[in-house]
PDB file of N, CA and C in Angstrom:
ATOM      1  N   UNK A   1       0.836  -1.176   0.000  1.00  0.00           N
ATOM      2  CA  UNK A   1       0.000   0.000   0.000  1.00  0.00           C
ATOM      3  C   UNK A   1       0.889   1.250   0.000  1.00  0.00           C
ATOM      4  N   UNK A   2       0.562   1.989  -0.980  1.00  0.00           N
ATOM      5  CA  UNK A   2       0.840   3.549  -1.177  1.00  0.00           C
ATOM      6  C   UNK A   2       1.289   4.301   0.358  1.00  0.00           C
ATOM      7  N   UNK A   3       2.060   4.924   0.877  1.00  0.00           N
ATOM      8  CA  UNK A   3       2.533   5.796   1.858  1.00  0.00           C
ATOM      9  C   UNK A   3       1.383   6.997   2.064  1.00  0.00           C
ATOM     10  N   UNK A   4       0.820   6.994   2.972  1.00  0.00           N
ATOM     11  CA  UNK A   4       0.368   8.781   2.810  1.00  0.00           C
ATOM     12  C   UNK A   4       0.520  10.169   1.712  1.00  0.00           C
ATOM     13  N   UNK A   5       2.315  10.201   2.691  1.00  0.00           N
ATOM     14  CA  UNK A   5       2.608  11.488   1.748  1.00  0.00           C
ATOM     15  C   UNK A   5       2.316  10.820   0.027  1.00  0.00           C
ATOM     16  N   UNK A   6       2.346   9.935  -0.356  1.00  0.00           N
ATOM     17  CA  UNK A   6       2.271   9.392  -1.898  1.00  0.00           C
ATOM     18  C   UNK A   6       1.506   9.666  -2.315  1.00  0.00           C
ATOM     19  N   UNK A   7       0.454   8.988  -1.827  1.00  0.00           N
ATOM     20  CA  UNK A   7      -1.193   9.175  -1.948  1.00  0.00           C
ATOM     21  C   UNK A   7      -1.590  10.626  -2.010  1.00  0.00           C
ATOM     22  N   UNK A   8      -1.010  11.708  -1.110  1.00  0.00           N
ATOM     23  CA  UNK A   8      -1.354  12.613  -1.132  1.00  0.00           C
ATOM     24  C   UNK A   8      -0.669  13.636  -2.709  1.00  0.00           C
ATOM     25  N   UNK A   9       0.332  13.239  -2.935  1.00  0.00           N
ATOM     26  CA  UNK A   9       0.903  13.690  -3.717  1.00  0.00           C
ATOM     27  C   UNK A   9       0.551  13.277  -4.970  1.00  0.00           C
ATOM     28  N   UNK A  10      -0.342  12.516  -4.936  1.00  0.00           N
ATOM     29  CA  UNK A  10      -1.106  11.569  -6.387  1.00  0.00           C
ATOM     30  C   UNK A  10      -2.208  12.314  -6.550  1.00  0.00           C
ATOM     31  N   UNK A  11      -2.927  12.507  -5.075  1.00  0.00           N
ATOM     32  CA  UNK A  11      -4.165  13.459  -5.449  1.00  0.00           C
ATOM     33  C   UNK A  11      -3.922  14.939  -5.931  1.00  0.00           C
ATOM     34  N   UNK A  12      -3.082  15.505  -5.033  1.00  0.00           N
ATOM     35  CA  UNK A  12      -2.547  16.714  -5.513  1.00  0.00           C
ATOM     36  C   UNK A  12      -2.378  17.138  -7.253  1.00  0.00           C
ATOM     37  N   UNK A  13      -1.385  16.317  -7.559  1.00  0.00           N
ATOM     38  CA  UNK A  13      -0.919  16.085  -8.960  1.00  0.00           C
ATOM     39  C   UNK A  13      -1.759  15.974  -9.885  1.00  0.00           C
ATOM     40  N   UNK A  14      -3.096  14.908  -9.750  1.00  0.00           N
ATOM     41  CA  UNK A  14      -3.882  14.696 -10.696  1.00  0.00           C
ATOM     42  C   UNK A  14      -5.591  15.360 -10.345  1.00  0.00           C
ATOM     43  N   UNK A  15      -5.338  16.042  -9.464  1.00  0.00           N
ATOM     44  CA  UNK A  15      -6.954  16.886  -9.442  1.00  0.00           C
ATOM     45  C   UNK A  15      -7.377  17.421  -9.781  1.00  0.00           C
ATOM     46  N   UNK A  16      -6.809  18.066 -11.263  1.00  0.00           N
ATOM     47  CA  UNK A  16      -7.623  18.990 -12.258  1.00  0.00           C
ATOM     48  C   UNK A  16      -7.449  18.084 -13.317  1.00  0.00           C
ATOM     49  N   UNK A  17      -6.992  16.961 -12.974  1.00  0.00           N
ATOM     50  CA  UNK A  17      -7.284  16.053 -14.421  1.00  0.00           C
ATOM     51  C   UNK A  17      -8.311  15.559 -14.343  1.00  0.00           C
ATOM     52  N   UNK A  18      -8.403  14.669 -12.946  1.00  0.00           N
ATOM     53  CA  UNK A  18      -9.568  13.793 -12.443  1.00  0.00           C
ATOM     54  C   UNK A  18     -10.911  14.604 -12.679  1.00  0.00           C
ATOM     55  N   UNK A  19     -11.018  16.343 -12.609  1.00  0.00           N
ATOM     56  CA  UNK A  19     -12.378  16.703 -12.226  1.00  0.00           C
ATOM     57  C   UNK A  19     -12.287  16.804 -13.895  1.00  0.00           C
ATOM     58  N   UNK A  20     -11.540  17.100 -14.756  1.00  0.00           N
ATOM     59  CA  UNK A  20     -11.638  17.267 -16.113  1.00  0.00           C
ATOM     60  C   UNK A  20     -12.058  15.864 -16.687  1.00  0.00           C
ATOM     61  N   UNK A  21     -11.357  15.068 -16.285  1.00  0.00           N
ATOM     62  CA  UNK A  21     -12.038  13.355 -16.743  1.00  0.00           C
ATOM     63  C   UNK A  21     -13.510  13.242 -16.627  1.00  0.00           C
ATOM     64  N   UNK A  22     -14.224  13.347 -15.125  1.00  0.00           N
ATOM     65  CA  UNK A  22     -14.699  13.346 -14.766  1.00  0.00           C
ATOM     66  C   UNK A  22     -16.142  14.289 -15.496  1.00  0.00           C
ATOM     67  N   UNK A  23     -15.767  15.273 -15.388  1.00  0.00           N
ATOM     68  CA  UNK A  23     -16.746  16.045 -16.304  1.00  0.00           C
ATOM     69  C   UNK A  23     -16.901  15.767 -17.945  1.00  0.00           C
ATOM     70  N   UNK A  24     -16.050  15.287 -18.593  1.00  0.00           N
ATOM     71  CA  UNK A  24     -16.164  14.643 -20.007  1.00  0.00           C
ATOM     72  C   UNK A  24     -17.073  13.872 -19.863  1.00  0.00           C
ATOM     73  N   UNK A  25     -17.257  12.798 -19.245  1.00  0.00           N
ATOM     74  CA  UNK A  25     -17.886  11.532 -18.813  1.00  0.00           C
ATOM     75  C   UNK A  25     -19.131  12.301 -18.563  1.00  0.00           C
ATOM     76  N   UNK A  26     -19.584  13.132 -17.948  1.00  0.00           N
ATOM     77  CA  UNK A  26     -20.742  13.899 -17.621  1.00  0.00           C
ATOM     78  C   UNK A  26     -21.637  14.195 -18.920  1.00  0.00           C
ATOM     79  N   UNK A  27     -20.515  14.686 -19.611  1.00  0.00           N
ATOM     80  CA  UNK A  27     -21.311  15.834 -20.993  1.00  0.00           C
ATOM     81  C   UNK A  27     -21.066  14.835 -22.180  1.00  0.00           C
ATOM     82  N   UNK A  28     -20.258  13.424 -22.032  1.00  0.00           N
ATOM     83  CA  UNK A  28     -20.479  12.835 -23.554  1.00  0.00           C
ATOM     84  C   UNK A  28     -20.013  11.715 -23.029  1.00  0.00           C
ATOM     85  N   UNK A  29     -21.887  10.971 -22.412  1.00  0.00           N
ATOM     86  CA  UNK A  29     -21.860   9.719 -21.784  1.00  0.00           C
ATOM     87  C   UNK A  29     -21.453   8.322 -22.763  1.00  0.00           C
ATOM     88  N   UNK A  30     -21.149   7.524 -22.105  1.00  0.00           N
ATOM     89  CA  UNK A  30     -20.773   6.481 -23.246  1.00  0.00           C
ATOM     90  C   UNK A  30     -22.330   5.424 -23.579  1.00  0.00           C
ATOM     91  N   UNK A  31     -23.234   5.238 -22.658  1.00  0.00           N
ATOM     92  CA  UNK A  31     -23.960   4.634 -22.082  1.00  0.00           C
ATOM     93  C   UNK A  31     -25.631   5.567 -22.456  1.00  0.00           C
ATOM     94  N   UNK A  32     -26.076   5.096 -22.976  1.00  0.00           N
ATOM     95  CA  UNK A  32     -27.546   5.609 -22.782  1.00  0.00           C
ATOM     96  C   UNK A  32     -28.415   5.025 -21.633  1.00  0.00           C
ATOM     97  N   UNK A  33     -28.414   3.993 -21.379  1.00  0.00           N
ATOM     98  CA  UNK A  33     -29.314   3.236 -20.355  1.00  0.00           C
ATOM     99  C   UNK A  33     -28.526   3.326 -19.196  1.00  0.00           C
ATOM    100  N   UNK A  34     -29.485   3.349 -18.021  1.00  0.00           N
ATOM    101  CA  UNK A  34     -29.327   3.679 -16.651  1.00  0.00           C
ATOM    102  C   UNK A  34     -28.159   2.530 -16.434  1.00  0.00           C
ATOM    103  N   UNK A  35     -26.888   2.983 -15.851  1.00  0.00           N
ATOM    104  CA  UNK A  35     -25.433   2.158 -15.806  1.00  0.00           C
ATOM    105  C   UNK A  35     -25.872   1.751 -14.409  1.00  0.00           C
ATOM    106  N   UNK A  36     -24.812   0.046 -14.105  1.00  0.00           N
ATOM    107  CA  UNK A  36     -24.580  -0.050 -13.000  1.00  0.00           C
ATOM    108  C   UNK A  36     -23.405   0.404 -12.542  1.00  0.00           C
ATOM    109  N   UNK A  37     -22.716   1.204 -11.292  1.00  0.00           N
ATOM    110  CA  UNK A  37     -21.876   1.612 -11.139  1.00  0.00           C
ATOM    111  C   UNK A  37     -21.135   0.825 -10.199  1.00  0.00           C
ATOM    112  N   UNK A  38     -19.441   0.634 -10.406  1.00  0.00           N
ATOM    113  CA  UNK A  38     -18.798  -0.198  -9.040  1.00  0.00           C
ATOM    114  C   UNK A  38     -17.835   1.153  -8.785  1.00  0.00           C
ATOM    115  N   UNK A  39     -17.892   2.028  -7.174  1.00  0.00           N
ATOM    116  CA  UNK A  39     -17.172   2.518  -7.198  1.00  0.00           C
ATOM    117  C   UNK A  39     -15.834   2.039  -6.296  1.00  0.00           C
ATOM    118  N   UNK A  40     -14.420   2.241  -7.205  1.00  0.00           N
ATOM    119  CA  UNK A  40     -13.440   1.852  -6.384  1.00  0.00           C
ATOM    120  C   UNK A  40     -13.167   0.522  -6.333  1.00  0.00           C
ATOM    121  N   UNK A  41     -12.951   0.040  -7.547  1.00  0.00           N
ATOM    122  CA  UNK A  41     -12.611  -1.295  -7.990  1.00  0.00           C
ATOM    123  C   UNK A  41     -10.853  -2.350  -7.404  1.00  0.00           C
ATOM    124  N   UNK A  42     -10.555  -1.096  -7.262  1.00  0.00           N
ATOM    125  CA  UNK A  42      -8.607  -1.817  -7.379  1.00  0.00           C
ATOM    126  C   UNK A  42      -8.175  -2.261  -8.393  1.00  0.00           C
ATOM    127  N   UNK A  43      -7.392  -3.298  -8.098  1.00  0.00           N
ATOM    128  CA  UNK A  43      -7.308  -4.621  -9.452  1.00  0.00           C
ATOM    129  C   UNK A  43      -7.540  -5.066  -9.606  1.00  0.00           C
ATOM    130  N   UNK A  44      -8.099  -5.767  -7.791  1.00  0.00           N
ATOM    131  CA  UNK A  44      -8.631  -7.470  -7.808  1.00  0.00           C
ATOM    132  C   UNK A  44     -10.499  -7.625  -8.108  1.00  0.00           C
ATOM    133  N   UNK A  45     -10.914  -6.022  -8.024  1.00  0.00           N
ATOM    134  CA  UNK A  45     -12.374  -6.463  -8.256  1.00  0.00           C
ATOM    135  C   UNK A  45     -13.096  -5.870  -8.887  1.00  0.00           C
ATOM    136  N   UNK A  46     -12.392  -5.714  -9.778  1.00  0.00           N
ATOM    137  CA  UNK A  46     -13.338  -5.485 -11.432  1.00  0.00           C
ATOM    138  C   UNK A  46     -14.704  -5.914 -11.458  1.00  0.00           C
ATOM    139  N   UNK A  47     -15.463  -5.325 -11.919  1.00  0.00           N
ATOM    140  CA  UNK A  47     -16.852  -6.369 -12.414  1.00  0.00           C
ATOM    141  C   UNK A  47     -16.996  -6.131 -14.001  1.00  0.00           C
ATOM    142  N   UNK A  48     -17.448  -7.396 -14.427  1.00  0.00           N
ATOM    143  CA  UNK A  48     -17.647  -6.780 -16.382  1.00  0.00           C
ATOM    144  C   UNK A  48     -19.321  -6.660 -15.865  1.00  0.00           C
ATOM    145  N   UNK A  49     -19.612  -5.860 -16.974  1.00  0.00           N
ATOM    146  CA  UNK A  49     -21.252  -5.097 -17.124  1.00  0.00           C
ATOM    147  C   UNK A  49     -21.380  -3.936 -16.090  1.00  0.00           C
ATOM    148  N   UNK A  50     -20.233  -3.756 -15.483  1.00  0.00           N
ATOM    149  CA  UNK A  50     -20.822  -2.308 -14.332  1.00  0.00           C
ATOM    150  C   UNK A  50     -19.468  -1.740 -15.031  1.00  0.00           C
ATOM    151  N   UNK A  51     -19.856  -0.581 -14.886  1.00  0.00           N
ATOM    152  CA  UNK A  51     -19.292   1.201 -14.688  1.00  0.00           C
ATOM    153  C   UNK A  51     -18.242   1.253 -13.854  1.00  0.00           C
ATOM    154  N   UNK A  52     -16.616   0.400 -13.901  1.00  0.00           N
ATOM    155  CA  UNK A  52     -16.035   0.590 -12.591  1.00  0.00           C
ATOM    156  C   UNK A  52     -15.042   1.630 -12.278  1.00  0.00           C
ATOM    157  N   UNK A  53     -15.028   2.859 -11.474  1.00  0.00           N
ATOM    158  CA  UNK A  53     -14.531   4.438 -11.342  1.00  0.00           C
ATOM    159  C   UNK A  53     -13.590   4.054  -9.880  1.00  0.00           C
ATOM    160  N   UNK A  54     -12.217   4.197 -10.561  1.00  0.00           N
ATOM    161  CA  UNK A  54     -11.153   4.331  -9.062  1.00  0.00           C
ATOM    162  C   UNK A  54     -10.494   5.545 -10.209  1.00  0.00           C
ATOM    163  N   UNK A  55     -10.036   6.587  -8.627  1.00  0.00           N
ATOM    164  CA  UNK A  55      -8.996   7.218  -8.944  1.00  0.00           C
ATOM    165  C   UNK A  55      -7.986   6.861  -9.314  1.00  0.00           C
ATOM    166  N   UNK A  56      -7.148   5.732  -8.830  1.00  0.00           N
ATOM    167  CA  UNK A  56      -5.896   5.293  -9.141  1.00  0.00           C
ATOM    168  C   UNK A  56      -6.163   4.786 -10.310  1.00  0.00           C
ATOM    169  N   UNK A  57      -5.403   5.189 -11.688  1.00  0.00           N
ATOM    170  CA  UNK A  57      -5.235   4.586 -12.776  1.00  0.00           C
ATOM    171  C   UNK A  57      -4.037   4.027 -12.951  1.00  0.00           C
ATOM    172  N   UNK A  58      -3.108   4.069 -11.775  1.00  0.00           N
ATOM    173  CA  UNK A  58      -1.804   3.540 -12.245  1.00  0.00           C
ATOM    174  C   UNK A  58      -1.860   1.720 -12.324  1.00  0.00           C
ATOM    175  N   UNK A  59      -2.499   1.742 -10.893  1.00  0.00           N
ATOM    176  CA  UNK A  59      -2.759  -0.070 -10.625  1.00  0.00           C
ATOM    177  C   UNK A  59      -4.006  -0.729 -11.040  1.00  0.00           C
ATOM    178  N   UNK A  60      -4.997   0.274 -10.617  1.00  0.00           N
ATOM    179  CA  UNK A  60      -6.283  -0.208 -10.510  1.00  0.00           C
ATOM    180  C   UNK A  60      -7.017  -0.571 -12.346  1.00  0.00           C
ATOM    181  N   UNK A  61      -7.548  -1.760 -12.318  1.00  0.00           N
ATOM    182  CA  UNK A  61      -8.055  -1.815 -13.209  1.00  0.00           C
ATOM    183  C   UNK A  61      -9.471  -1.197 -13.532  1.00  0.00           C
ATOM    184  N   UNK A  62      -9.993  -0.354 -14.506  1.00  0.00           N
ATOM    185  CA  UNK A  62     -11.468   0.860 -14.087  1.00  0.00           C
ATOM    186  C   UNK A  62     -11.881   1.467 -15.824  1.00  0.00           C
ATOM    187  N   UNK A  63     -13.046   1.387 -15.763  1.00  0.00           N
ATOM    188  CA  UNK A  63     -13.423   1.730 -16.637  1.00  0.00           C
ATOM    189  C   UNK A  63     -13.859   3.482 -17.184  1.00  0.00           C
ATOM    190  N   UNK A  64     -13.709   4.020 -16.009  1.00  0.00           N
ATOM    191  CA  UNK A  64     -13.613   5.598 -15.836  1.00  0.00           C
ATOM    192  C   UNK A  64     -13.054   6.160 -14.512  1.00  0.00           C
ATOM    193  N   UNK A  65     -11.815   6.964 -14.975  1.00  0.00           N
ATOM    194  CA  UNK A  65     -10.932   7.328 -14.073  1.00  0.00           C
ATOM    195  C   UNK A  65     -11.348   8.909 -13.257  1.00  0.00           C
ATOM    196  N   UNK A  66     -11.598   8.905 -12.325  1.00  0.00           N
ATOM    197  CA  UNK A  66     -12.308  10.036 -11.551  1.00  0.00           C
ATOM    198  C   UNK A  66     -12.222  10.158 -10.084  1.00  0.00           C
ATOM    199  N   UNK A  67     -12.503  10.805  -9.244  1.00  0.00           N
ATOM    200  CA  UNK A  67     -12.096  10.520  -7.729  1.00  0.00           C
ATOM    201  C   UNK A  67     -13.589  10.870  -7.071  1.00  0.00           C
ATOM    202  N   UNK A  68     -13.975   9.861  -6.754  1.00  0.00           N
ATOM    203  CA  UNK A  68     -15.699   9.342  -6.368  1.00  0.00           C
ATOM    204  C   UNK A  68     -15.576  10.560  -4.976  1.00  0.00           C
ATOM    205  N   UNK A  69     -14.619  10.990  -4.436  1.00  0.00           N
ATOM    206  CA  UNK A  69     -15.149  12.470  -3.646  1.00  0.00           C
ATOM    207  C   UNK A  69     -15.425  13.613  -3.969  1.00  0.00           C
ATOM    208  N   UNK A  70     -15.612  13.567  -5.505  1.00  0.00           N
ATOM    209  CA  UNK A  70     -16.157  14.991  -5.994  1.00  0.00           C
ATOM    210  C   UNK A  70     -17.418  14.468  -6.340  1.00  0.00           C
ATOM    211  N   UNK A  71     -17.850  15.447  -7.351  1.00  0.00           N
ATOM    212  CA  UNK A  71     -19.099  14.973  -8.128  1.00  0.00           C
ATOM    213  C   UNK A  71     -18.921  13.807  -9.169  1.00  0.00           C
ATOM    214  N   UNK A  72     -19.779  12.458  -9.133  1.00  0.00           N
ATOM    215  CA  UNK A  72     -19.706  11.625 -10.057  1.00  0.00           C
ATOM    216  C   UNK A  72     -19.895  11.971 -11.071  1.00  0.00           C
ATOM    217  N   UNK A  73     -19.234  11.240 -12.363  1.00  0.00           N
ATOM    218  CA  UNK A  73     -19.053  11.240 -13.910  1.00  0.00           C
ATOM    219  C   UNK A  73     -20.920  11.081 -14.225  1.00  0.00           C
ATOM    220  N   UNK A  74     -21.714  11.169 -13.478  1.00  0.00           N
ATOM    221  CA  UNK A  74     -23.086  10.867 -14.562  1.00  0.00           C
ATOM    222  C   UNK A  74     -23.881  11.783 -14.629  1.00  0.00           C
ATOM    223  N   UNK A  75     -25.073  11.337 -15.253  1.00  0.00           N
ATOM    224  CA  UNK A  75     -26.130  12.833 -15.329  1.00  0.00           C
ATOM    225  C   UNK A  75     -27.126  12.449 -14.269  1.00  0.00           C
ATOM    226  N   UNK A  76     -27.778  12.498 -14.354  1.00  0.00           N
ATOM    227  CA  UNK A  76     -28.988  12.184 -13.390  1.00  0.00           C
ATOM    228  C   UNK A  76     -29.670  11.826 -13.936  1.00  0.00           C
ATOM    229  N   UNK A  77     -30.823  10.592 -13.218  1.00  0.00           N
ATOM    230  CA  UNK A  77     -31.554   9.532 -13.997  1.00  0.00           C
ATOM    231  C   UNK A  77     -30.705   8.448 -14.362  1.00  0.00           C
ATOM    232  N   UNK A  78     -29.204   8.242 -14.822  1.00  0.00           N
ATOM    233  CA  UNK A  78     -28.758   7.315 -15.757  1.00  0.00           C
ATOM    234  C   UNK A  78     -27.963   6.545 -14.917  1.00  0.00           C
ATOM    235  N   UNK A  79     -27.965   6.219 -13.443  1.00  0.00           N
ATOM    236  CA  UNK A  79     -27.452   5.354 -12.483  1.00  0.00           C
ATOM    237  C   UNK A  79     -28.695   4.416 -12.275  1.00  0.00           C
ATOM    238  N   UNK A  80     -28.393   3.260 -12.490  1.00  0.00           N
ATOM    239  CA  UNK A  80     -29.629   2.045 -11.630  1.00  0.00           C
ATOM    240  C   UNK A  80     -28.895   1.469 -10.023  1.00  0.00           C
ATOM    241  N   UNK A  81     -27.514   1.430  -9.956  1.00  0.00           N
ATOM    242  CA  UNK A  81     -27.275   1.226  -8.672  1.00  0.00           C
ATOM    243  C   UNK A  81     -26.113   1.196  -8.800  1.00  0.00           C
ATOM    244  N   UNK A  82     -25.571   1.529  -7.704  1.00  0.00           N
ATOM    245  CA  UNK A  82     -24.017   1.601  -7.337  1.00  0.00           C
ATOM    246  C   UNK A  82     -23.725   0.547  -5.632  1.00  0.00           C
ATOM    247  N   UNK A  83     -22.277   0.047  -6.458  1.00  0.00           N
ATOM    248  CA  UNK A  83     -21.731  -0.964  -6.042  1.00  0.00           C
ATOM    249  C   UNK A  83     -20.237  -0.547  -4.925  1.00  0.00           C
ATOM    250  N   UNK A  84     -20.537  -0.332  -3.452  1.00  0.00           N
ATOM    251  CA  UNK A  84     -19.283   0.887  -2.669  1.00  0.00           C
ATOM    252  C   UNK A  84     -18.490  -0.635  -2.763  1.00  0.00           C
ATOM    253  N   UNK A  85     -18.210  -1.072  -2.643  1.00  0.00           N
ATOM    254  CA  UNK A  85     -18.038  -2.422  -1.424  1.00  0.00           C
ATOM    255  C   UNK A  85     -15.914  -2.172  -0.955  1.00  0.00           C
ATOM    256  N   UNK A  86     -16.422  -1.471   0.188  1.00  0.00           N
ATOM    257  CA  UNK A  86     -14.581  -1.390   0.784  1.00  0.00           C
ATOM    258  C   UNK A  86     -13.966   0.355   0.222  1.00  0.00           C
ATOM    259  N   UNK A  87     -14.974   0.764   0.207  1.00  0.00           N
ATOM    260  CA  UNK A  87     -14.371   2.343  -0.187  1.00  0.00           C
ATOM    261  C   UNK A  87     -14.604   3.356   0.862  1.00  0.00           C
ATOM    262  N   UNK A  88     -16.160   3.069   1.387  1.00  0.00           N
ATOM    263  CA  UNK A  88     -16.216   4.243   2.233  1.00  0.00           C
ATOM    264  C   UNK A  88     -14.975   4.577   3.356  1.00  0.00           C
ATOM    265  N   UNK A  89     -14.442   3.515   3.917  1.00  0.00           N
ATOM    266  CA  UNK A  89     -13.092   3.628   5.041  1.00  0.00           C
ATOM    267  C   UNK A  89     -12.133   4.457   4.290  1.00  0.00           C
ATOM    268  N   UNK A  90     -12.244   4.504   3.287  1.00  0.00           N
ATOM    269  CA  UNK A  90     -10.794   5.130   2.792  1.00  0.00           C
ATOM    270  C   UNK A  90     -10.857   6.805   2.367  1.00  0.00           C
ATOM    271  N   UNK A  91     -12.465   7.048   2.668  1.00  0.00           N
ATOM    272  CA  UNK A  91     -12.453   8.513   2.792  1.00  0.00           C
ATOM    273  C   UNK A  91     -12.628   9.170   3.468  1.00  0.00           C
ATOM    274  N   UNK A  92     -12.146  10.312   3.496  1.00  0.00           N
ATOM    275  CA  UNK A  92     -12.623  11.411   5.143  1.00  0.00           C
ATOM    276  C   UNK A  92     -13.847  11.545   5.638  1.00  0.00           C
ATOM    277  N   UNK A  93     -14.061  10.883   7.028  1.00  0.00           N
ATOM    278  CA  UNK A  93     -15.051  11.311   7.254  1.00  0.00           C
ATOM    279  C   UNK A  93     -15.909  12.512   6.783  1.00  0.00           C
ATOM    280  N   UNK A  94     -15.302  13.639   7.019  1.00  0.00           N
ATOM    281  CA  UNK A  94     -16.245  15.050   6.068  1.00  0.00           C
ATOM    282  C   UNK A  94     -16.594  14.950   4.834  1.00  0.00           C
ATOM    283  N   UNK A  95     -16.165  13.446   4.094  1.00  0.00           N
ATOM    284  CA  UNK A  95     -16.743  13.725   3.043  1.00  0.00           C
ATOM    285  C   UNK A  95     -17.553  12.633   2.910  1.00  0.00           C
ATOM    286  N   UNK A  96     -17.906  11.664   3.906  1.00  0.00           N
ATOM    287  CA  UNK A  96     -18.931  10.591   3.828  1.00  0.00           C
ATOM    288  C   UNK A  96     -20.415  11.311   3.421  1.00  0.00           C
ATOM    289  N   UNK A  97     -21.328  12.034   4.166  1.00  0.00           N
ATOM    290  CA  UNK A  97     -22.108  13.016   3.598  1.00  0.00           C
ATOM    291  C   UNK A  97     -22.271  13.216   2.260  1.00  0.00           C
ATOM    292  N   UNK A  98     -21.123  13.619   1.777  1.00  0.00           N
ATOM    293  CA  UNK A  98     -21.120  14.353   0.253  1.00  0.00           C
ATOM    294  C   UNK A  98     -21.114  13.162  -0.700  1.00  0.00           C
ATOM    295  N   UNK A  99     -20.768  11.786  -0.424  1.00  0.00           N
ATOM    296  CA  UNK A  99     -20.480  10.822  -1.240  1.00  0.00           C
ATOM    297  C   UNK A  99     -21.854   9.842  -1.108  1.00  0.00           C
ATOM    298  N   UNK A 100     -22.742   9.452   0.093  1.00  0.00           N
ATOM    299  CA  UNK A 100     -24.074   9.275   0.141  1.00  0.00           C
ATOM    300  C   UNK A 100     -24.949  10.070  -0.744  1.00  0.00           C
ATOM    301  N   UNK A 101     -24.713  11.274  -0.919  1.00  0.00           N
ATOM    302  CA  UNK A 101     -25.562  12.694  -0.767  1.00  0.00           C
ATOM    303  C   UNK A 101     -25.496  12.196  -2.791  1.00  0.00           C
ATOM    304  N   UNK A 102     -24.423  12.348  -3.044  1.00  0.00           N
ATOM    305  CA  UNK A 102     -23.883  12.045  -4.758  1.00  0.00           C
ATOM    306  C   UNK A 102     -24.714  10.867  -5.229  1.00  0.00           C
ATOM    307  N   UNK A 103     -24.771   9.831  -4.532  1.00  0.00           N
ATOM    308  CA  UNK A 103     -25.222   8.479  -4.966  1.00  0.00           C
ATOM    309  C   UNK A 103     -26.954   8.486  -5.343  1.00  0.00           C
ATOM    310  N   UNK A 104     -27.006   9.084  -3.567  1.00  0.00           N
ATOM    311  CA  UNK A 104     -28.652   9.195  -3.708  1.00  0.00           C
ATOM    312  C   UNK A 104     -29.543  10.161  -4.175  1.00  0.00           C
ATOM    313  N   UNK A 105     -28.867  11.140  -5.260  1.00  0.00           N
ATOM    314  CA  UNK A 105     -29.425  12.727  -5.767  1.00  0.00           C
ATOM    315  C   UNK A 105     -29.951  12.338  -7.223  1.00  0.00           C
ATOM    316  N   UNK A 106     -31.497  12.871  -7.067  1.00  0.00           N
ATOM    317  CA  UNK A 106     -32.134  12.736  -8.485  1.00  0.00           C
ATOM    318  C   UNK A 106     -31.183  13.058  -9.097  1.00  0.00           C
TER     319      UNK A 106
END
């Protein structure tokens, strides 16, 4: 596992890419029908037929690269369900709120 300062220096580095990724995905969806989403896949847990979004693109295997503590890559309406499983621990508490709040917003 990644060091802190690393991690931190990964987010730093790539956070106007991630919200720029991120917003592409917004305005020129790949998907017409309501996606299933896995957020925060790694390597080891890919799913085929879901939407899988980790920040880390270096290791993680993912089908859209974005950092699930901002605003998600979709529009509204076009999520049928999202898949956390082992992510929420790894974000700041202050932003648990905002990442419920994202999932469950018309």
């Amino acid at each position: 596992m990644l060091k802190h300062k690393l991690k931190s220096l990964y987010f730093l580095t790539f956070y106007y890419p991630m919200r720029a990724n991120a917003l592409r995905h917004r305005l020129f969806p790949s998907r017409v029908r309501p996606a299933k989403v896995h957020l925060g896949p790694g390597q080891s847990n890919y799913l085929g037929g879901w939407t899988n979004i980790d920040a880390n693109f270096l290791t993680a295997r993912i089908d859209v690269w974005a950092d699930i503590s901002a605003k998600l890559p979709f529009r509204a309406q076009t999520v049928e369900a999202f898949y956390s499983h082992h992510v929420i621990e790894h974000l700041p508490d202050r932003l648990l709120p905002f990442h419920f709040r994202r999932c469950f917003e018309p």
